[in-house]
N, C-alpha and C. Protein backbone atom coordinates (compact mmCIF):
# COMPACT_ATOMS: atom_id res chain seq x y z
N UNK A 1 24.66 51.59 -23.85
CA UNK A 1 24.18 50.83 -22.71
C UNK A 1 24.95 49.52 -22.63
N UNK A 2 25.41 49.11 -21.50
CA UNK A 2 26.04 47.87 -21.16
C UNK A 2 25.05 46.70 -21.17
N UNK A 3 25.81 45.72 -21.64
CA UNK A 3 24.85 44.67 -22.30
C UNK A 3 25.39 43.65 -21.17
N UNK A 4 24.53 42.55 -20.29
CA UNK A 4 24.32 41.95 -19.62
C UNK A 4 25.41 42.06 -18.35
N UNK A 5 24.76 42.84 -17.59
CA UNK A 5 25.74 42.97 -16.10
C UNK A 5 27.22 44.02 -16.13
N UNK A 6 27.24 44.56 -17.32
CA UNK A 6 28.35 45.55 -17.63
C UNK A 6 29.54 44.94 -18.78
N UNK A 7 28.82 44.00 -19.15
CA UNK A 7 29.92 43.40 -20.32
C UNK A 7 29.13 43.95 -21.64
N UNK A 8 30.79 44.07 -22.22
CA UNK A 8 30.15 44.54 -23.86
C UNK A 8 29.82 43.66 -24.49
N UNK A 9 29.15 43.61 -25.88
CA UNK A 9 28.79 42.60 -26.66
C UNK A 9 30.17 41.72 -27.32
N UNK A 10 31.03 42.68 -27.25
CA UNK A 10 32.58 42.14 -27.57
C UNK A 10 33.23 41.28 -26.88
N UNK A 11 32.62 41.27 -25.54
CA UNK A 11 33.00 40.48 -24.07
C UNK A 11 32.63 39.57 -24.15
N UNK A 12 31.64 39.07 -24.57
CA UNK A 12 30.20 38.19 -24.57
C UNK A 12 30.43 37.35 -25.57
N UNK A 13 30.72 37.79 -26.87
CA UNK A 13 31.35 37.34 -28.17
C UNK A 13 32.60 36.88 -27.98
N UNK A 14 33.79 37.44 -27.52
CA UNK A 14 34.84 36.27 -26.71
C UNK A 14 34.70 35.62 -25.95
N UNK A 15 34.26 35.37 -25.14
CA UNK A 15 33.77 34.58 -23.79
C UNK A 15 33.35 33.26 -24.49
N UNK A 16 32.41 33.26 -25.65
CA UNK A 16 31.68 32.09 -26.28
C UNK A 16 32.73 31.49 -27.31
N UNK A 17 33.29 32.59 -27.91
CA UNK A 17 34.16 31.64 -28.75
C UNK A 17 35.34 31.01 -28.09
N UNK A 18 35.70 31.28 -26.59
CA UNK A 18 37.28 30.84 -26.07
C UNK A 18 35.95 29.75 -25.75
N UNK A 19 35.34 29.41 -24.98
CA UNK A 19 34.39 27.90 -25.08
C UNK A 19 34.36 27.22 -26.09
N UNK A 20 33.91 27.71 -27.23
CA UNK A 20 33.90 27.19 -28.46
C UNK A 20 35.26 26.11 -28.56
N UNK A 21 35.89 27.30 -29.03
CA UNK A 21 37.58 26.61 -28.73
C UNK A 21 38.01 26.02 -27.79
N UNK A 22 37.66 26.02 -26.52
CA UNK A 22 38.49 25.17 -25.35
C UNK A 22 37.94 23.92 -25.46
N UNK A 23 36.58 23.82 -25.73
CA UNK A 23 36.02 22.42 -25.83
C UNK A 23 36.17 21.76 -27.49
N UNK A 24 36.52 22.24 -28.01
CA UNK A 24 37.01 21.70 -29.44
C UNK A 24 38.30 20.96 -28.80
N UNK A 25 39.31 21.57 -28.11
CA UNK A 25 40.66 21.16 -28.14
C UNK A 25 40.60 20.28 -26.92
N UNK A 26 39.55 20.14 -26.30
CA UNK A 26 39.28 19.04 -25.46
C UNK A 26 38.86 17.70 -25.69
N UNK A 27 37.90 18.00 -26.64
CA UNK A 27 37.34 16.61 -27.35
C UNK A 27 38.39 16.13 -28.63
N UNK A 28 39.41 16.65 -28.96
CA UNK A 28 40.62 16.59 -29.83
C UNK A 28 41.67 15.69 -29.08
N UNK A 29 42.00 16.59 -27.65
CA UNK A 29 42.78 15.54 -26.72
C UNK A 29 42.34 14.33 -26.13
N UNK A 30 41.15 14.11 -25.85
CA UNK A 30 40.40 13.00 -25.68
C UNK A 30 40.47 12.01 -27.00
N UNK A 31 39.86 12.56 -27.76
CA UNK A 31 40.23 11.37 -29.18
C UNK A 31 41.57 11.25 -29.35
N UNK A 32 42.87 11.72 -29.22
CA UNK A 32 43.97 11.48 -29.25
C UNK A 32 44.49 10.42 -27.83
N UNK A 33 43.75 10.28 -27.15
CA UNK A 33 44.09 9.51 -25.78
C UNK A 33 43.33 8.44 -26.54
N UNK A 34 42.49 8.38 -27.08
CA UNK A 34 41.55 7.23 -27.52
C UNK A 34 42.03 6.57 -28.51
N UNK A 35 42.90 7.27 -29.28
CA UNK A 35 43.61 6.97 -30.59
C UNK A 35 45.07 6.08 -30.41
N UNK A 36 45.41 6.73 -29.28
CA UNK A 36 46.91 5.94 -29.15
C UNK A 36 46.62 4.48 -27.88
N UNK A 37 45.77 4.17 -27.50
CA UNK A 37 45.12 3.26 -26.81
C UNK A 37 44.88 2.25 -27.83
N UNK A 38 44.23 2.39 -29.04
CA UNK A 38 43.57 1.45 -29.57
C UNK A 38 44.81 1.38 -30.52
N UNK A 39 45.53 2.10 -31.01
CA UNK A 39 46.78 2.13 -32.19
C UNK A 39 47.29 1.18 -31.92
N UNK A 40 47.94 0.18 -33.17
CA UNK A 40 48.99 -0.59 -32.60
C UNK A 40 50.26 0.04 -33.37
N UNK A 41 50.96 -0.80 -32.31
CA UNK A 41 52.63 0.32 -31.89
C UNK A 41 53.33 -1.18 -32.10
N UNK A 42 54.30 -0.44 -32.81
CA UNK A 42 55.87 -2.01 -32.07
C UNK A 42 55.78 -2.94 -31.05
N UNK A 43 55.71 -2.12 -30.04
CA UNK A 43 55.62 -2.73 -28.79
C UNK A 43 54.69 -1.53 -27.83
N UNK A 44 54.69 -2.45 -26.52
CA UNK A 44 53.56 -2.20 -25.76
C UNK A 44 54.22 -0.81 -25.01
N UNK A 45 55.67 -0.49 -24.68
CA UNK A 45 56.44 0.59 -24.47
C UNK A 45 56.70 1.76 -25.13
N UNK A 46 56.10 1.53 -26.35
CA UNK A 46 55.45 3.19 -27.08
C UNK A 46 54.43 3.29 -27.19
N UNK A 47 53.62 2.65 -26.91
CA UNK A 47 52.28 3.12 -26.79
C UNK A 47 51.92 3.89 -25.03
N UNK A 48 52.66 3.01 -24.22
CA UNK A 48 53.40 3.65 -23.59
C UNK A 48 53.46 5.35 -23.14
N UNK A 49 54.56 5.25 -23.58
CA UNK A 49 55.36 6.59 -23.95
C UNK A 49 54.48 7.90 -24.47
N UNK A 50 54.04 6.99 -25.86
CA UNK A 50 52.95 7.90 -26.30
C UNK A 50 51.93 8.40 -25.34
N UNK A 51 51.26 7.90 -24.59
CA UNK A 51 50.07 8.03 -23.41
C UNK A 51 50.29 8.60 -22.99
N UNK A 52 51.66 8.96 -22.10
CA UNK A 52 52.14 9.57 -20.83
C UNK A 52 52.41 10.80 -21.44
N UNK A 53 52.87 10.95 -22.99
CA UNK A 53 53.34 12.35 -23.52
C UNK A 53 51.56 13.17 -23.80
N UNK A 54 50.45 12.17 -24.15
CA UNK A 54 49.64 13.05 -24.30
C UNK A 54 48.64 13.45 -23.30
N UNK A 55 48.77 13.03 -22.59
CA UNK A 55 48.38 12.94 -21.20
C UNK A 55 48.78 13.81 -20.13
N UNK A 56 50.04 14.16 -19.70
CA UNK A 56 50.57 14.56 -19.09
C UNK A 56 50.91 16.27 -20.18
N UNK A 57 51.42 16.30 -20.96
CA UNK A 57 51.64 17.75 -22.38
C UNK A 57 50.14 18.25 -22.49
N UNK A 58 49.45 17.37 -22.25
CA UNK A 58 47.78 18.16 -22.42
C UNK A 58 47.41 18.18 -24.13
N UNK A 59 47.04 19.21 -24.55
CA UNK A 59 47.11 19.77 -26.08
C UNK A 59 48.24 19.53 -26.82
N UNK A 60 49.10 20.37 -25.83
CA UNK A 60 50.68 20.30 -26.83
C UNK A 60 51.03 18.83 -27.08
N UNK A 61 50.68 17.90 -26.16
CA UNK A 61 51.61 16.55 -26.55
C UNK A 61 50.12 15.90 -27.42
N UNK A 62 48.89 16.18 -27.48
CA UNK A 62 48.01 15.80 -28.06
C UNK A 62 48.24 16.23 -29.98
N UNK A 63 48.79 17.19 -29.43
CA UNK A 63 49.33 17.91 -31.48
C UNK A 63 50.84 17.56 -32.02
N UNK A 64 51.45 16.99 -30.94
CA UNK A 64 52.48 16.37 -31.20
C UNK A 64 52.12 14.93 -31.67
N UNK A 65 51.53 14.35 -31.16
CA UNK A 65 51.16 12.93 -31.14
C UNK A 65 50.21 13.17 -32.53
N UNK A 66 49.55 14.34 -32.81
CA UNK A 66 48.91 14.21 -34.34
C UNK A 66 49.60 13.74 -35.16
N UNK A 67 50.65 14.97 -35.18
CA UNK A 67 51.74 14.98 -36.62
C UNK A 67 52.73 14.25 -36.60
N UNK A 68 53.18 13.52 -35.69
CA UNK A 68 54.05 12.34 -35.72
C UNK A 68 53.42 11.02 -35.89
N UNK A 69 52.75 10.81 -35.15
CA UNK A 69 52.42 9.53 -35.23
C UNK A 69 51.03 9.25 -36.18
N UNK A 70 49.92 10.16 -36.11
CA UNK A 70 48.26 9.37 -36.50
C UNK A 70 48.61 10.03 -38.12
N UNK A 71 49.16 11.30 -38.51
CA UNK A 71 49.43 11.91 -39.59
C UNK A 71 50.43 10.82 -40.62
N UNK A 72 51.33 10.47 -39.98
CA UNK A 72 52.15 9.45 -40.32
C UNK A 72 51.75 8.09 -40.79
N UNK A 73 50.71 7.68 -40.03
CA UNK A 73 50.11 6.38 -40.59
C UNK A 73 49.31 6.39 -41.57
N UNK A 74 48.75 7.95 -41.46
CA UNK A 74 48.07 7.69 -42.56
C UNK A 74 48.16 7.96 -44.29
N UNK A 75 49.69 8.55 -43.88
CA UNK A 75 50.09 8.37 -45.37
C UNK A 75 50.59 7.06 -45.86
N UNK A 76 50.98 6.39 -45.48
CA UNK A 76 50.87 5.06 -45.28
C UNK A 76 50.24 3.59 -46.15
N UNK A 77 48.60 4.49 -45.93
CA UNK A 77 47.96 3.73 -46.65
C UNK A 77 47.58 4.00 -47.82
């Protein structure tokens, strides 16, 4: 028997986890917009730079901007 409106339980079970996941990698890019805002940079032209790459790249420039820059500082300390 088809489980809610003709979707399988397999349907139903992906459906929740691509949510799961889309809003994980949303609230990830958001704290990465939040992160390079408050970061201090050299100058005011890479922070800049940085913004427009994570901003505009979405995710991809949000996981770029991890491992270069927030990953980086924090070996650091």
């Amino acid at each position: 028997m088809d489980f809610i409106f003709g979707f399988g339980i397999l349907s139903v079970i992906g459906l929740i986890l691509s949510a799961i996941v889309s809003i994980f990698f949303f609230v990830f890019w958001i704290f990465m917009i939040v992160d390079c805002v408050k970061r201090k940079f050299k100058n005011d032209t890479e922070r800049i730079v940085w913004l427009l790459v994570v901003i505009f790249a979405g995710i991809v420039g949000a996981l770029i901007y991890y491992f270069v820059v927030k990953s980086k500082k924090g070996k650091r300390r």
